[in-house]
PDB file of N, CA and C in Angstrom:
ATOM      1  N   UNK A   1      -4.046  -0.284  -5.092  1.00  0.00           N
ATOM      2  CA  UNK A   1      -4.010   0.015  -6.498  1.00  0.00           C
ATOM      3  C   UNK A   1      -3.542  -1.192  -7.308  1.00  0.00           C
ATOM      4  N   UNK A   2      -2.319  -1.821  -7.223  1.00  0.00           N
ATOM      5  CA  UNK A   2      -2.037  -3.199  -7.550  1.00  0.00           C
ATOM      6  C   UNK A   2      -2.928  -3.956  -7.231  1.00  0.00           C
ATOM      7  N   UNK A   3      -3.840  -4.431  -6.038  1.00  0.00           N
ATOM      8  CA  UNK A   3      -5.163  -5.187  -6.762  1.00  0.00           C
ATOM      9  C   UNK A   3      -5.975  -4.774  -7.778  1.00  0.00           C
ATOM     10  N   UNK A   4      -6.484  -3.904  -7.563  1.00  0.00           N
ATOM     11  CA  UNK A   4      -7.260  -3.070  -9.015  1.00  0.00           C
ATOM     12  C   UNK A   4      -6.714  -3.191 -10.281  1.00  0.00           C
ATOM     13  N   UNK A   5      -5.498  -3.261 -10.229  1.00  0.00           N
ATOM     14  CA  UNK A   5      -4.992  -3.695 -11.852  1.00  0.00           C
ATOM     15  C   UNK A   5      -4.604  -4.986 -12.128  1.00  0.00           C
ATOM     16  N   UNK A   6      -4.273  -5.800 -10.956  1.00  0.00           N
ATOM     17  CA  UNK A   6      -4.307  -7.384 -11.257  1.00  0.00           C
ATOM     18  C   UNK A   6      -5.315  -8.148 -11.324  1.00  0.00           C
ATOM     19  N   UNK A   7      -6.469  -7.483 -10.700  1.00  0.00           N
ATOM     20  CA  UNK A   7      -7.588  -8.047 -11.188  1.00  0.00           C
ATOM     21  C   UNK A   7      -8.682  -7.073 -10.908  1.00  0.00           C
ATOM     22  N   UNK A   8      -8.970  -6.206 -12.309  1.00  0.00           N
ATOM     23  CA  UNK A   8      -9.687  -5.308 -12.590  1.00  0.00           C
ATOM     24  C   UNK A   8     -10.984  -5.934 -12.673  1.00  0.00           C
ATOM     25  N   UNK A   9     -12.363  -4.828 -12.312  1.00  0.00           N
ATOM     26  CA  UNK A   9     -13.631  -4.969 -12.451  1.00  0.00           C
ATOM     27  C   UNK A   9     -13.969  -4.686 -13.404  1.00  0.00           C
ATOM     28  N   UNK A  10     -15.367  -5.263 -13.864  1.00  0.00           N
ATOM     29  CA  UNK A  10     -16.132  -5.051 -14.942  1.00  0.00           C
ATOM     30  C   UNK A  10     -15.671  -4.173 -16.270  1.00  0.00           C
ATOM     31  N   UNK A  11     -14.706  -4.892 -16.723  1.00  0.00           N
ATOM     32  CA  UNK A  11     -13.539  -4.718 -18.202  1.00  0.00           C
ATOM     33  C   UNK A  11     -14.496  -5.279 -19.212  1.00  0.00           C
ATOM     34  N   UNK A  12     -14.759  -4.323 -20.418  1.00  0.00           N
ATOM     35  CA  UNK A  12     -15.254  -4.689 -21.323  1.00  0.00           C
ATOM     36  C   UNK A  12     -16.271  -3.916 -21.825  1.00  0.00           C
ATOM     37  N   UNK A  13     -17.209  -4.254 -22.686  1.00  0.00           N
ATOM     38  CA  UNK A  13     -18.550  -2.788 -23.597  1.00  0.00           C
ATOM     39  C   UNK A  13     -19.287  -3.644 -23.482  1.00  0.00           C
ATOM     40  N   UNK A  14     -20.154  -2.505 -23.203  1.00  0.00           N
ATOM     41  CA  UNK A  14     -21.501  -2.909 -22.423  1.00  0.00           C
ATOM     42  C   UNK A  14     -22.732  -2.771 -24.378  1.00  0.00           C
ATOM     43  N   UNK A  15     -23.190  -3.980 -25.026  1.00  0.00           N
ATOM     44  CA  UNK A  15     -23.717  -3.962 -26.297  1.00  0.00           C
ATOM     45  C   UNK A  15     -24.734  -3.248 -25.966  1.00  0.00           C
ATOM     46  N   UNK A  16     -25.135  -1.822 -26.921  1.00  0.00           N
ATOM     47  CA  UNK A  16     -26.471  -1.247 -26.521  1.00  0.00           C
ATOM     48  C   UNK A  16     -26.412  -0.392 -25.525  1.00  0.00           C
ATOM     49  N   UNK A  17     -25.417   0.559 -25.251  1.00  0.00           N
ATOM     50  CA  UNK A  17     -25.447   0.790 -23.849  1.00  0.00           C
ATOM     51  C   UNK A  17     -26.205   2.147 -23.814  1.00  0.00           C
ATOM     52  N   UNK A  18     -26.551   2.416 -22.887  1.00  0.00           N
ATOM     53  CA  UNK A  18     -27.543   4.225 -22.950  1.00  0.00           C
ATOM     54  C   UNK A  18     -26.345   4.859 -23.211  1.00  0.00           C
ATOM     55  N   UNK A  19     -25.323   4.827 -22.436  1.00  0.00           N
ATOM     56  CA  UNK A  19     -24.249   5.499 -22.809  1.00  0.00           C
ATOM     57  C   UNK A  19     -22.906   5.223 -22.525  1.00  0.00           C
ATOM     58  N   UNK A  20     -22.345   6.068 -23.273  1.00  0.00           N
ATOM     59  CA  UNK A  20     -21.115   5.920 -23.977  1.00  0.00           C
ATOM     60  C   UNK A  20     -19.664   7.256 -23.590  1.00  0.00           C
ATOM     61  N   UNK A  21     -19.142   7.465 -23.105  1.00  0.00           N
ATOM     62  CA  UNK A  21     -17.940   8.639 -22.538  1.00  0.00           C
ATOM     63  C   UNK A  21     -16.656   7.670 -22.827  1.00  0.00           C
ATOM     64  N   UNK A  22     -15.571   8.707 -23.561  1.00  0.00           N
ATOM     65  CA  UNK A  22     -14.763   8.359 -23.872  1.00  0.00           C
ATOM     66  C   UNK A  22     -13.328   9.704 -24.458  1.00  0.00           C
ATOM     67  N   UNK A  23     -12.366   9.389 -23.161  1.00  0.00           N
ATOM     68  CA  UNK A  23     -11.613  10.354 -22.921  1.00  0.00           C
ATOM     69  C   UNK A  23      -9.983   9.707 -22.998  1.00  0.00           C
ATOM     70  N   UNK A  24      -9.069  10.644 -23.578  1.00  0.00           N
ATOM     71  CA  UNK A  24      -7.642  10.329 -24.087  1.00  0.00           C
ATOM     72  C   UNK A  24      -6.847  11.669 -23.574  1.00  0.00           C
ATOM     73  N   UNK A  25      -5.732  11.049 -23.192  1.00  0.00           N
ATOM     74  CA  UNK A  25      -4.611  12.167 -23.009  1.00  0.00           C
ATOM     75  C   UNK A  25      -3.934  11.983 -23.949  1.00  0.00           C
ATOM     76  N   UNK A  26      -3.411  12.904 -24.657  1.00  0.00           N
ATOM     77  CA  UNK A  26      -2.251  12.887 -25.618  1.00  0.00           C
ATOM     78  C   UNK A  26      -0.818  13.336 -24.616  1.00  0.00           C
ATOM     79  N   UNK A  27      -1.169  13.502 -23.911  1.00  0.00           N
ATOM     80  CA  UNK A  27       0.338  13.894 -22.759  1.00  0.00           C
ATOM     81  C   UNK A  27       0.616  12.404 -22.210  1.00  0.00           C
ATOM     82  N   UNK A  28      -0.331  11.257 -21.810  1.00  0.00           N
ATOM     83  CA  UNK A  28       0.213  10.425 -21.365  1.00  0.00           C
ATOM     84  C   UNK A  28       0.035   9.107 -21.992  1.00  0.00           C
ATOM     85  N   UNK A  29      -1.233   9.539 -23.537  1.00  0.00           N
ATOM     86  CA  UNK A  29      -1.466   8.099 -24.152  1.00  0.00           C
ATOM     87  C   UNK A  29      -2.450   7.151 -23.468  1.00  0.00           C
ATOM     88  N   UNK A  30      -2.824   7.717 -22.985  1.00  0.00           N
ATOM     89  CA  UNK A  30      -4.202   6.558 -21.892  1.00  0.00           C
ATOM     90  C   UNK A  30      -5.404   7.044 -22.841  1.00  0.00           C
ATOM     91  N   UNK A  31      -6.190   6.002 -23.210  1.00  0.00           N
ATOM     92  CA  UNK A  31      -7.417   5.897 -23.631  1.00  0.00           C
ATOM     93  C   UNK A  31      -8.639   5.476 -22.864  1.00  0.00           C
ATOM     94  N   UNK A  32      -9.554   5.980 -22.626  1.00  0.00           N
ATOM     95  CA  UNK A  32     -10.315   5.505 -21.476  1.00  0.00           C
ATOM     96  C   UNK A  32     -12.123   5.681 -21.984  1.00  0.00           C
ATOM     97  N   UNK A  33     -12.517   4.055 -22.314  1.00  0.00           N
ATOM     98  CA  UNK A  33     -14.132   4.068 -22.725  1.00  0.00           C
ATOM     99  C   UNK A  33     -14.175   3.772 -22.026  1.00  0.00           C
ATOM    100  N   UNK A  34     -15.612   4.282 -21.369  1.00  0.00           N
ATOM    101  CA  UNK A  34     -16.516   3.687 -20.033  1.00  0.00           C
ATOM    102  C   UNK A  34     -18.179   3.654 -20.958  1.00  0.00           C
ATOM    103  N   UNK A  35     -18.847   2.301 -20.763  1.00  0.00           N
ATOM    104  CA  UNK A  35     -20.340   2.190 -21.077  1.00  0.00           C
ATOM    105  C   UNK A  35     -20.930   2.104 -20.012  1.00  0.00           C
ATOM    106  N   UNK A  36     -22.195   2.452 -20.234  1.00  0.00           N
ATOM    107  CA  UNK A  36     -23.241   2.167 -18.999  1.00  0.00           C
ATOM    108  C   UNK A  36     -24.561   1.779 -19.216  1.00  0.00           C
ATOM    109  N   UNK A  37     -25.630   1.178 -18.728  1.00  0.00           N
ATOM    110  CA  UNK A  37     -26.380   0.907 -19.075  1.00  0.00           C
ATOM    111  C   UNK A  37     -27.705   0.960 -17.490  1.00  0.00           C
ATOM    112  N   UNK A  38     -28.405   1.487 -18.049  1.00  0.00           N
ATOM    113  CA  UNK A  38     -29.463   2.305 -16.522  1.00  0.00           C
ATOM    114  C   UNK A  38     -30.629   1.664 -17.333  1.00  0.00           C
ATOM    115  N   UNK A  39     -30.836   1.609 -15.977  1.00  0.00           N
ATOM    116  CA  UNK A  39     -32.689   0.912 -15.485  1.00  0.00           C
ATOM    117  C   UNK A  39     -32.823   1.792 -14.433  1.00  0.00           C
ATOM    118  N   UNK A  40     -34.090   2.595 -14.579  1.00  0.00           N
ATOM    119  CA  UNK A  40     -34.923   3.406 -13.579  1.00  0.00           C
ATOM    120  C   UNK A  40     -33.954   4.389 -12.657  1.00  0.00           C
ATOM    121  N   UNK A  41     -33.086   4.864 -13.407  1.00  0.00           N
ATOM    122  CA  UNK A  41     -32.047   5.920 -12.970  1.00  0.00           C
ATOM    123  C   UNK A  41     -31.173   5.423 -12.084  1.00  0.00           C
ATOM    124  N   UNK A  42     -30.765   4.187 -12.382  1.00  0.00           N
ATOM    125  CA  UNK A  42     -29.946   3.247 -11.640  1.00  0.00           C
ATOM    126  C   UNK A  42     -28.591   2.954 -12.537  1.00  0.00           C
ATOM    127  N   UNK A  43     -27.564   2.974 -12.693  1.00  0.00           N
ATOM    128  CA  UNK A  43     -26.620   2.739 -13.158  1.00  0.00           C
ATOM    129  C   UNK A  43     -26.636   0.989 -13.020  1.00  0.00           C
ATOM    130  N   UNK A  44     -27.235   0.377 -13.614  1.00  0.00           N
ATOM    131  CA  UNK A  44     -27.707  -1.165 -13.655  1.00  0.00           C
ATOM    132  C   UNK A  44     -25.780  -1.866 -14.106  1.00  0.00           C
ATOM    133  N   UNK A  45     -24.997  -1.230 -14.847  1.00  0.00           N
ATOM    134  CA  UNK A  45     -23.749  -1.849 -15.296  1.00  0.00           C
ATOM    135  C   UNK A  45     -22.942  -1.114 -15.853  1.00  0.00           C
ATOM    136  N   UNK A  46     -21.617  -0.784 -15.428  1.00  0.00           N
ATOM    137  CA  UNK A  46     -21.052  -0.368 -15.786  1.00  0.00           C
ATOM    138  C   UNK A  46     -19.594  -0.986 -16.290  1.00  0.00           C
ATOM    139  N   UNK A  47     -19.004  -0.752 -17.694  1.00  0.00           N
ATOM    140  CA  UNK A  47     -17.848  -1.476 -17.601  1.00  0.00           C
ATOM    141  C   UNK A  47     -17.004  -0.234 -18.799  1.00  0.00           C
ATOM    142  N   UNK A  48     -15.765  -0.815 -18.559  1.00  0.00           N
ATOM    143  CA  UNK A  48     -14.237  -0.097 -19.217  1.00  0.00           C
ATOM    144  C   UNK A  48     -13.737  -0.641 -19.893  1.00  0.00           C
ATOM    145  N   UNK A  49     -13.536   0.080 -21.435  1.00  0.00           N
ATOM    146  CA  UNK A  49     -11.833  -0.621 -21.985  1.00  0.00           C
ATOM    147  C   UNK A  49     -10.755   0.631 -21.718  1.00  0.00           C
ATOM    148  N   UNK A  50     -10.005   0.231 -21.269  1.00  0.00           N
ATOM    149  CA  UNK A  50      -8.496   1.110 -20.912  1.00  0.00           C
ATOM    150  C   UNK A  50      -7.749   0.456 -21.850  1.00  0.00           C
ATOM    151  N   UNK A  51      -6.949   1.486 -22.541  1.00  0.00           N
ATOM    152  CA  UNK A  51      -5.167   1.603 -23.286  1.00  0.00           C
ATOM    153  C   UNK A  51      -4.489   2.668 -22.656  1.00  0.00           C
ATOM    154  N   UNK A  52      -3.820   1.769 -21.161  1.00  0.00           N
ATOM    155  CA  UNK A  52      -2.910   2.850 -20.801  1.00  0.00           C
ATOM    156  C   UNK A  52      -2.259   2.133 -19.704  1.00  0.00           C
ATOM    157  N   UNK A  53      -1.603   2.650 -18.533  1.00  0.00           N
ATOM    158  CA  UNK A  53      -0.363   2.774 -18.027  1.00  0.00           C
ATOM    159  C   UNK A  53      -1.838   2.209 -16.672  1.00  0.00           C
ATOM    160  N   UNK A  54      -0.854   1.783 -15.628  1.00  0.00           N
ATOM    161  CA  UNK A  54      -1.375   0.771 -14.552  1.00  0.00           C
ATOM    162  C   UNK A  54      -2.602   1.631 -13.657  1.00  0.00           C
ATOM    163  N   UNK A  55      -2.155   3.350 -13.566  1.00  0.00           N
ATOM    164  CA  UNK A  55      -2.939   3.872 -13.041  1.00  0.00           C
ATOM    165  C   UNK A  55      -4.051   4.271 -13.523  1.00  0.00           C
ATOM    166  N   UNK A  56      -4.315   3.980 -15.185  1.00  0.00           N
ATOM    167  CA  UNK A  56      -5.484   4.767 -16.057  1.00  0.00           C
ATOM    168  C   UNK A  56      -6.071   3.836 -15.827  1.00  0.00           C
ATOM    169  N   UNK A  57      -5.815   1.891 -15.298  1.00  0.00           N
ATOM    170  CA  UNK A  57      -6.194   0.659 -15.635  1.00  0.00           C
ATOM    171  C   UNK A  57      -7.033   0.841 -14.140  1.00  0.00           C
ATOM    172  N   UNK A  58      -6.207   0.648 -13.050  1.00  0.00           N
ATOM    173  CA  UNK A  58      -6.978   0.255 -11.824  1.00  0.00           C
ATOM    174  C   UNK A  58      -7.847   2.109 -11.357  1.00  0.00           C
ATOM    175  N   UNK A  59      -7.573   3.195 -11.568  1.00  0.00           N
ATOM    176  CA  UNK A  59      -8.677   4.019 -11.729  1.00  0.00           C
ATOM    177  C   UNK A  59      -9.906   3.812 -12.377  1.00  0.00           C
ATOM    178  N   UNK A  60     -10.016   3.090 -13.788  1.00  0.00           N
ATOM    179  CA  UNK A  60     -11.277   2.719 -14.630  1.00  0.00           C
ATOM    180  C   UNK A  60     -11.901   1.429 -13.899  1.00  0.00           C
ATOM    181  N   UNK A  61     -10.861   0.379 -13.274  1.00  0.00           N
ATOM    182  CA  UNK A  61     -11.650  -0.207 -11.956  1.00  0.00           C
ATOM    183  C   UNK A  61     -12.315  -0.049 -11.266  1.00  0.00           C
ATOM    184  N   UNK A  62     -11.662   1.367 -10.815  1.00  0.00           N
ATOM    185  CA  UNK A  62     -12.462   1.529  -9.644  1.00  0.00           C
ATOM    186  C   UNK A  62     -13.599   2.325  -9.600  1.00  0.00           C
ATOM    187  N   UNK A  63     -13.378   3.114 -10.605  1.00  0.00           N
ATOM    188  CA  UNK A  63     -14.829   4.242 -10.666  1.00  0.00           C
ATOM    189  C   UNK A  63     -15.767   3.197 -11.438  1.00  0.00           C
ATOM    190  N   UNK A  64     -15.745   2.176 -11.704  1.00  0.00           N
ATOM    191  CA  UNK A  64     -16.720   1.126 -12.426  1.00  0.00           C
ATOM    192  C   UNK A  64     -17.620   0.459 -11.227  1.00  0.00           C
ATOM    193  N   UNK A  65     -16.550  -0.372 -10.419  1.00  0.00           N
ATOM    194  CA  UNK A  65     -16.923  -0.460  -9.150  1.00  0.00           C
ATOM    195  C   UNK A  65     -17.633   0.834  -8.143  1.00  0.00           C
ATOM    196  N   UNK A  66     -17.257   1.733  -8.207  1.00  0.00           N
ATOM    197  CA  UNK A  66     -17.866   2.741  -7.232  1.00  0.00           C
ATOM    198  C   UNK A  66     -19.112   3.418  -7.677  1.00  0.00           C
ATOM    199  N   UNK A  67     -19.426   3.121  -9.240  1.00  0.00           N
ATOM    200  CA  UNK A  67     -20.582   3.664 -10.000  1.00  0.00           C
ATOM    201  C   UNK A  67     -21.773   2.485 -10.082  1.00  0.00           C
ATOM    202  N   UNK A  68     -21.280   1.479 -10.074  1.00  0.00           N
ATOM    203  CA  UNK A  68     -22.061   0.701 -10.273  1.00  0.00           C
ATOM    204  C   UNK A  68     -23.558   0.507  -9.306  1.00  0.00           C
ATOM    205  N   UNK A  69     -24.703   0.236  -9.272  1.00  0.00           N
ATOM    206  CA  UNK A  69     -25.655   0.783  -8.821  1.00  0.00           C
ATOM    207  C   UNK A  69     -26.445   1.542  -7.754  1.00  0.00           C
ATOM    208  N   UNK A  70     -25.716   2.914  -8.236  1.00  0.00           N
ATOM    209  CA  UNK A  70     -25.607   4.072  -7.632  1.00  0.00           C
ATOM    210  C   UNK A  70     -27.029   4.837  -8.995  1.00  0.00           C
ATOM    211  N   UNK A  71     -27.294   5.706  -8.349  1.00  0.00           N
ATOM    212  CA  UNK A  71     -28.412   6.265  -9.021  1.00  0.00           C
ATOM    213  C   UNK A  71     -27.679   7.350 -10.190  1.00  0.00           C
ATOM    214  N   UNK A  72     -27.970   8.193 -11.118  1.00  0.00           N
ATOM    215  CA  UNK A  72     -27.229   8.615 -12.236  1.00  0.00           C
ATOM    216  C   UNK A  72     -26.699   9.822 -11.438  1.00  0.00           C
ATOM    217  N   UNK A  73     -27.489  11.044 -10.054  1.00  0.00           N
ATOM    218  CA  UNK A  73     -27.387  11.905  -9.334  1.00  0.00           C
ATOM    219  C   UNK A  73     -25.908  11.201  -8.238  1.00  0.00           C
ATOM    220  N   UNK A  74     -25.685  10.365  -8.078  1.00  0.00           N
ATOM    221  CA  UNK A  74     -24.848  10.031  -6.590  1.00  0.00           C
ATOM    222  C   UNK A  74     -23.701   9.577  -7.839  1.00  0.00           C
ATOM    223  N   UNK A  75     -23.750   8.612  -8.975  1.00  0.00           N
ATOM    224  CA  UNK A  75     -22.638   8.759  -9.843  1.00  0.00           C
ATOM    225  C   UNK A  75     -21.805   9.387 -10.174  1.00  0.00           C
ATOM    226  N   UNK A  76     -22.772  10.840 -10.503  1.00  0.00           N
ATOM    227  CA  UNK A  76     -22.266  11.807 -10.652  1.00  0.00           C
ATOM    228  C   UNK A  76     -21.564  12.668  -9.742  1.00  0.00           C
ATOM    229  N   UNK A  77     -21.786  12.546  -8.525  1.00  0.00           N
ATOM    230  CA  UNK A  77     -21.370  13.382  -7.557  1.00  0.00           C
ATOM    231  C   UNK A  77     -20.124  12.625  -6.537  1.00  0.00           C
ATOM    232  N   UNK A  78     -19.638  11.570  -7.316  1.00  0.00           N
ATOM    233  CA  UNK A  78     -18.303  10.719  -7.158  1.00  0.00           C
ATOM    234  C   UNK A  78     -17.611  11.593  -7.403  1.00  0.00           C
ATOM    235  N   UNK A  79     -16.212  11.805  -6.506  1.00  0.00           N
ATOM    236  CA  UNK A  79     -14.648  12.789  -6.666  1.00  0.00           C
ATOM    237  C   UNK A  79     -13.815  12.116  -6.668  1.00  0.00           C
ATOM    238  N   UNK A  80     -12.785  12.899  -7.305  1.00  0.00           N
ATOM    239  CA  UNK A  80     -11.349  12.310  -7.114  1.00  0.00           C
ATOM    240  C   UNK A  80     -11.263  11.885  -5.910  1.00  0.00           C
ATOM    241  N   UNK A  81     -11.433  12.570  -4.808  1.00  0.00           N
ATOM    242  CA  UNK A  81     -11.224  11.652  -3.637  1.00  0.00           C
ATOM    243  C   UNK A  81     -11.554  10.548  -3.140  1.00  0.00           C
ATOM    244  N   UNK A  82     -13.206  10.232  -3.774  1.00  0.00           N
ATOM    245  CA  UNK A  82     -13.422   8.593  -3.681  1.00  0.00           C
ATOM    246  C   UNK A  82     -12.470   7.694  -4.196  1.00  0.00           C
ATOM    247  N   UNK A  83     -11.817   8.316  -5.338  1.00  0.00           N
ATOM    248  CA  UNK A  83     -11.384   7.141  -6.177  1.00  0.00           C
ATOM    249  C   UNK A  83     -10.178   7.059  -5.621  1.00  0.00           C
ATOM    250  N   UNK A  84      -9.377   8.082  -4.635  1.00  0.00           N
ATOM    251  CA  UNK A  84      -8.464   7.921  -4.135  1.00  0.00           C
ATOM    252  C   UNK A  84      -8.129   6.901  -3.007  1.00  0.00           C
ATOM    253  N   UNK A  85      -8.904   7.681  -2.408  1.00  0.00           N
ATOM    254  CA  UNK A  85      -9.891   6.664  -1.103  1.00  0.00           C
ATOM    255  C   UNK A  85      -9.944   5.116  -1.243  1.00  0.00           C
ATOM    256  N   UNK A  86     -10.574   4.357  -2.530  1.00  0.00           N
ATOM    257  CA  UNK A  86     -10.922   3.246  -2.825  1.00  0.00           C
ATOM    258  C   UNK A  86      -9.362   2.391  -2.994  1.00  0.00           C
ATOM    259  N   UNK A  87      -8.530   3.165  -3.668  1.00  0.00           N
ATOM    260  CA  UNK A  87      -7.668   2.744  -4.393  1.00  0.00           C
ATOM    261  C   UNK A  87      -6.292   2.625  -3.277  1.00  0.00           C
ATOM    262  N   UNK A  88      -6.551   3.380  -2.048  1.00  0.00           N
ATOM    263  CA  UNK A  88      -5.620   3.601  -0.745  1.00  0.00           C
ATOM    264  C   UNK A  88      -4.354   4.618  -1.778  1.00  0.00           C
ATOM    265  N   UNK A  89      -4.957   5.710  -2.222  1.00  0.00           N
ATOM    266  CA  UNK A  89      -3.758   6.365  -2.823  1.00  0.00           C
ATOM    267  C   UNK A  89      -3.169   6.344  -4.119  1.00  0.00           C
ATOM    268  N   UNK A  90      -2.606   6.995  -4.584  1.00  0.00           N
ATOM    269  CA  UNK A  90      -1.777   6.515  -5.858  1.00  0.00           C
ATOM    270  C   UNK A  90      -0.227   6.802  -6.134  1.00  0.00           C
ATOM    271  N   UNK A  91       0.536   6.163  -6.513  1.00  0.00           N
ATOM    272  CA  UNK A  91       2.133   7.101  -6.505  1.00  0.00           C
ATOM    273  C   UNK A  91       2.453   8.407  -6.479  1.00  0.00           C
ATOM    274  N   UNK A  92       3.233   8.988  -5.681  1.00  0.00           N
ATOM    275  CA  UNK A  92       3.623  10.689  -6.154  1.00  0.00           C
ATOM    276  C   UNK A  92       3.067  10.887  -7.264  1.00  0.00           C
ATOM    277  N   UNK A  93       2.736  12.373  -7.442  1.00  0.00           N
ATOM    278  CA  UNK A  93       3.061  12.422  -9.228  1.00  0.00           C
ATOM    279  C   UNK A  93       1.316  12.190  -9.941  1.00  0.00           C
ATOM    280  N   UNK A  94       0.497  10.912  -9.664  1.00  0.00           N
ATOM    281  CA  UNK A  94      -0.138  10.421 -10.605  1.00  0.00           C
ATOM    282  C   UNK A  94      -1.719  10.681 -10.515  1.00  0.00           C
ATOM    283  N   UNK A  95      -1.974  11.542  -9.058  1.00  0.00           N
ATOM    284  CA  UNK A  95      -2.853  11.873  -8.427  1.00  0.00           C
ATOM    285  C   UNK A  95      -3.818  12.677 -10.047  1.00  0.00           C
ATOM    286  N   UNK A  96      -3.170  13.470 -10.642  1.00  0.00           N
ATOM    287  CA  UNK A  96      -3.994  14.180 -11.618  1.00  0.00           C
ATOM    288  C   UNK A  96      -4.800  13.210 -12.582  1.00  0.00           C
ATOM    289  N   UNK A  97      -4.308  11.885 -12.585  1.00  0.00           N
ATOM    290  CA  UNK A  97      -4.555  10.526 -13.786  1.00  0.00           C
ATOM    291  C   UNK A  97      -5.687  10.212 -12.922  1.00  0.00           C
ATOM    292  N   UNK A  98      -6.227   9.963 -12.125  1.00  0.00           N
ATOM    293  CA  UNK A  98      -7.250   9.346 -11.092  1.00  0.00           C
ATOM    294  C   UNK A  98      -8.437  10.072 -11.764  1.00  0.00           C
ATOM    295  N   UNK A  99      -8.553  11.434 -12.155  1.00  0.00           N
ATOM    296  CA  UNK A  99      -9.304  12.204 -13.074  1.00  0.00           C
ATOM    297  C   UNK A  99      -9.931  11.728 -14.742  1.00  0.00           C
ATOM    298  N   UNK A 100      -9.150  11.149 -15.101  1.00  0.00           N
ATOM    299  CA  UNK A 100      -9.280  10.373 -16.137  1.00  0.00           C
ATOM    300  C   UNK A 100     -10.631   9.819 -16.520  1.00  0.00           C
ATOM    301  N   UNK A 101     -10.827   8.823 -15.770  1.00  0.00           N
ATOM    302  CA  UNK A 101     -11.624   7.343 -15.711  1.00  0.00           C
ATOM    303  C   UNK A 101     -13.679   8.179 -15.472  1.00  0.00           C
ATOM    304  N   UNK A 102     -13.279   8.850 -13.875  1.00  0.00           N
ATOM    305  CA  UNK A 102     -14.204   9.909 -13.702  1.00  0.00           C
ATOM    306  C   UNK A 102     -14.694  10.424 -14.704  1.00  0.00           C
ATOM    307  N   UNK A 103     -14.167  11.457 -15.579  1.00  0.00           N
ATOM    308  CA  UNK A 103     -14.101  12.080 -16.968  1.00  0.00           C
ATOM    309  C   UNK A 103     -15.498  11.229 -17.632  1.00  0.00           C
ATOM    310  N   UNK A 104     -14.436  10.218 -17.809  1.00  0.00           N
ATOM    311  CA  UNK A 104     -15.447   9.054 -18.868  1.00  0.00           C
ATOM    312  C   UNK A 104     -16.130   9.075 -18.448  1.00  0.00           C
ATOM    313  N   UNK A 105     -16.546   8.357 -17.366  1.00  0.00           N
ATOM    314  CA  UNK A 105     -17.933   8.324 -16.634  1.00  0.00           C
ATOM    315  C   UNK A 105     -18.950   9.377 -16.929  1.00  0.00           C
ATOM    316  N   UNK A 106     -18.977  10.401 -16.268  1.00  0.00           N
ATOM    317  CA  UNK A 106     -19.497  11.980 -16.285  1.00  0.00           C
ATOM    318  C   UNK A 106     -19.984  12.091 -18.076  1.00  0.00           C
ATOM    319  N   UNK A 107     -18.667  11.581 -18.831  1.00  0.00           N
ATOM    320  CA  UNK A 107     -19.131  11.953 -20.338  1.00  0.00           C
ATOM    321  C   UNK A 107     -20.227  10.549 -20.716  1.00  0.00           C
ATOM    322  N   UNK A 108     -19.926   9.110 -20.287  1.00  0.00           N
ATOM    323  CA  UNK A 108     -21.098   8.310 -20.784  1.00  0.00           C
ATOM    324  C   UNK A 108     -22.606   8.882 -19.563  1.00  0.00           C
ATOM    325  N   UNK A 109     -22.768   9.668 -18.717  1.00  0.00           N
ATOM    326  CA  UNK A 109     -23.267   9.974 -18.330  1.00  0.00           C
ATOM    327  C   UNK A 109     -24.408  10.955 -18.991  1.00  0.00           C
ATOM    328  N   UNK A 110     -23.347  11.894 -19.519  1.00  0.00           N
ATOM    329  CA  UNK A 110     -24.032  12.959 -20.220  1.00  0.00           C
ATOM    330  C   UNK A 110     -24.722  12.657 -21.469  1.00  0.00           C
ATOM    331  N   UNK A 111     -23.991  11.734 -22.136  1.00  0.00           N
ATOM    332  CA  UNK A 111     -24.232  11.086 -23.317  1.00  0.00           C
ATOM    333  C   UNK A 111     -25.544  10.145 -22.988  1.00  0.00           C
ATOM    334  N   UNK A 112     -26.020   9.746 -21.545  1.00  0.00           N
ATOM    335  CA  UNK A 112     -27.219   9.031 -21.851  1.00  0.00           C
ATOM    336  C   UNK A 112     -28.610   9.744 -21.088  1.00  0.00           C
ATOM    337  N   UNK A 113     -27.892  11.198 -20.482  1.00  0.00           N
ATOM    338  CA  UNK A 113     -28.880  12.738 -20.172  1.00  0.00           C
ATOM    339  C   UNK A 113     -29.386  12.542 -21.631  1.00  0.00           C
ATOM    340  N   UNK A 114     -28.593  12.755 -23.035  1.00  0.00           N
ATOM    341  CA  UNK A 114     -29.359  13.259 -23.976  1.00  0.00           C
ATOM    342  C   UNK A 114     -29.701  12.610 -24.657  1.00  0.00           C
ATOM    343  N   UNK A 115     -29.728  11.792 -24.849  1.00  0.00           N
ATOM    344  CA  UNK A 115     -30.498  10.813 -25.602  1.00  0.00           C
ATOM    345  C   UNK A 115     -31.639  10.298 -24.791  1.00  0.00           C
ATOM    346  N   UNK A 116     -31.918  10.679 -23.628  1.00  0.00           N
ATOM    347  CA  UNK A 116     -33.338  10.411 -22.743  1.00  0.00           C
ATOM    348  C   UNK A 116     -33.768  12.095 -22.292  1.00  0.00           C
ATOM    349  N   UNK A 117     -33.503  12.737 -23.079  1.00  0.00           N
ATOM    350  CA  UNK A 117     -34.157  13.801 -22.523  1.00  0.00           C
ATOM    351  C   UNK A 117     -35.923  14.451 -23.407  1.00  0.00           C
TER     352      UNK A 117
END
């Protein structure tokens, strides 16, 4: 998890993107955009801006990394447990935040179902 946040993947907005998901806790203050951008039902790029705490940071890492060209069906069907998996765990306690990043995803997901439907 400390690699993932010392040196996070594909950080940043994707200009133009098919889509767009973007999810906030008011319980913990984490802000979490994820863009994406698909070619031929391919998740061609995916990237994150995070405002939050170390685990909202290297979770949006990692589901960036784990989405990335994966088809929009196998994206979607990413779990908390991958991201657990990837990340070797997360502190007591923070396992529910790993949900977060996912979220986004699933929502720039949905967000580029409808605008191509």
């Amino acid at each position: 998890m400390i690699e993932e946040f010392s040196n996070p993947h594909n950080v940043g907005v994707i200009e133009n993107a098919d889509g767009v998901g973007e999810i906030g806790s008011t319980v913990d203050g984490d802000i979490i955009n994820i863009s994406i951008k698909v070619t031929n039902n391919i998740l061609e790029d995916v990237k994150f801006k995070t405002f939050g705490c170390v685990v909202a940071i290297s979770t949006s890492s990692a589901v960036t990394r784990l989405a990335k060209g994966k088809t929009v069906e196998e994206a979607l069907s990413l779990s908390n447990d991958d991201i657990l998996t990837a990340l070797d765990g997360l502190p007591e306690g923070k396992d529910r935040c790993s949900g977060f990043a996912l979220d986004a995803l699933k929502l720039a997901i949905e967000d580029y179902q409808k605008k191509n439907k």
